[in-house]
Protein backbone atom coordinates (compact mmCIF):
# COMPACT_ATOMS: atom_id res chain seq x y z
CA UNK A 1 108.56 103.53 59.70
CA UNK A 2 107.39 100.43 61.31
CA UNK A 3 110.22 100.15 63.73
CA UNK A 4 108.87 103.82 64.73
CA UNK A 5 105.00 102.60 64.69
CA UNK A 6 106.75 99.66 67.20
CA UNK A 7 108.42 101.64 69.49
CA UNK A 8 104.95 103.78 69.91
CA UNK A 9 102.81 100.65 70.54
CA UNK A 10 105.91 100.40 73.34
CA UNK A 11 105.38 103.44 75.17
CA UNK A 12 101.04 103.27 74.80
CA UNK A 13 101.56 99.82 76.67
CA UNK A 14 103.79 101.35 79.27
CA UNK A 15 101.55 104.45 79.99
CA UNK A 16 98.59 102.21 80.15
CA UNK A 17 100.67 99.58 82.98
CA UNK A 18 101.48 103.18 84.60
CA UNK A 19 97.86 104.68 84.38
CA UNK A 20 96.15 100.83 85.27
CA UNK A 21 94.94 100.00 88.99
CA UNK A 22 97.36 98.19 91.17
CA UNK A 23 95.93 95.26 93.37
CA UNK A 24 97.04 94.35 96.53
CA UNK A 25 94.60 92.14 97.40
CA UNK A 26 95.42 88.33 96.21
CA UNK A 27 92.24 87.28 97.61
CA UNK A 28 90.50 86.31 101.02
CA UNK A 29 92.58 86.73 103.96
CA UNK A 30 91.72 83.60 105.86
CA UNK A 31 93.16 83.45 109.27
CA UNK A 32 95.17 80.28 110.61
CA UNK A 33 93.78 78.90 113.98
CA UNK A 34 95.95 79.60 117.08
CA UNK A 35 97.54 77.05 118.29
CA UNK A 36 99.19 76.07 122.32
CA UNK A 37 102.85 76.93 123.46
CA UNK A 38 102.40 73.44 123.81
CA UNK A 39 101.93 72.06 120.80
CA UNK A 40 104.21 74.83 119.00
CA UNK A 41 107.10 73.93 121.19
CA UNK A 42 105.95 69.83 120.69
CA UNK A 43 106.00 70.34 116.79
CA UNK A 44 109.53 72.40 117.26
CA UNK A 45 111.10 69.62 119.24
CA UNK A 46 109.84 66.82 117.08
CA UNK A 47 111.69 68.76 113.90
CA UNK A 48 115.08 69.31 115.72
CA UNK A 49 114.68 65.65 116.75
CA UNK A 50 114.18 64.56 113.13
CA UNK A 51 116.04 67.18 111.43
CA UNK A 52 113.80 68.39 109.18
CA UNK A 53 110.41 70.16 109.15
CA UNK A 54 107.13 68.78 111.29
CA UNK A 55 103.89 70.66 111.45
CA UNK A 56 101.44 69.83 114.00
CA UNK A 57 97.76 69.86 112.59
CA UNK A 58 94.59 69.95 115.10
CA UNK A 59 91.37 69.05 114.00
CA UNK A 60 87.83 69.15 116.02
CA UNK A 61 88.20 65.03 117.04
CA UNK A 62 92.26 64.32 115.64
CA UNK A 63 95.16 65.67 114.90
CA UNK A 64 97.84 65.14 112.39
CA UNK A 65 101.88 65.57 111.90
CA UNK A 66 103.43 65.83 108.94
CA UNK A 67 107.10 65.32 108.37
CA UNK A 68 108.69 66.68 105.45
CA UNK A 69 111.31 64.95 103.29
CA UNK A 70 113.51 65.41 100.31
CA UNK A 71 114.41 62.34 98.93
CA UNK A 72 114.25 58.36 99.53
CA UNK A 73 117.29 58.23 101.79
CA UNK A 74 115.98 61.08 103.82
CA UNK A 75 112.75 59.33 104.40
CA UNK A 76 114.68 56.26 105.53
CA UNK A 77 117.09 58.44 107.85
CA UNK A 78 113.74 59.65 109.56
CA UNK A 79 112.36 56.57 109.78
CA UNK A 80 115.52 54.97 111.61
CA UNK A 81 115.89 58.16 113.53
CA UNK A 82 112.14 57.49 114.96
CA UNK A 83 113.19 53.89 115.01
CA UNK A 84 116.10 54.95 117.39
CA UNK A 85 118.69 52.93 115.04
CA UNK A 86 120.37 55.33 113.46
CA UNK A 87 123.50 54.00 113.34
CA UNK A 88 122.48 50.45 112.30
């Protein structure tokens, strides 16, 4: 009997997911400012130069990059890389 009393909690729950609003909203849509071919195709060139992502941030007065990396020796790769010593 309780295994039966179970199974009918069950299929209450599932009528009430079935009968229950769905959202589609995950809350305010806030645009991202556009930004220049030329600082798209500056932030895309800096990346295939480093070999890893770059994303080119401006604000009212500055900007900012930042360079993504996965581990210790990938941060040192990038930073001989900007270095130009590579190989060394």
């Amino acid at each position: 009997a309780l295994e039966e009393d179970l199974g009918e909690d069950e299929e209450e729950d599932e009528e009430a997911a079935a009968l229950a609003p769905i959202s589609t909203s995950v809350g305010p849509v806030v645009k991202a400012p556009l930004r220049s071919a030329g600082v798209l195709e500056l932030e895309q060139l800096l990346a295939d130069h480093l070999n890893t992502r770059v994303k080119v941030t401006l604000g009212g007065r500055h900007g900012k990059v930042t360079i993504d990396f996965a581990t210790i020796e990938d941060l040192e790769r990038i930073y001989r890389t900007m270095l130009g010593t590579e190989g060394a």
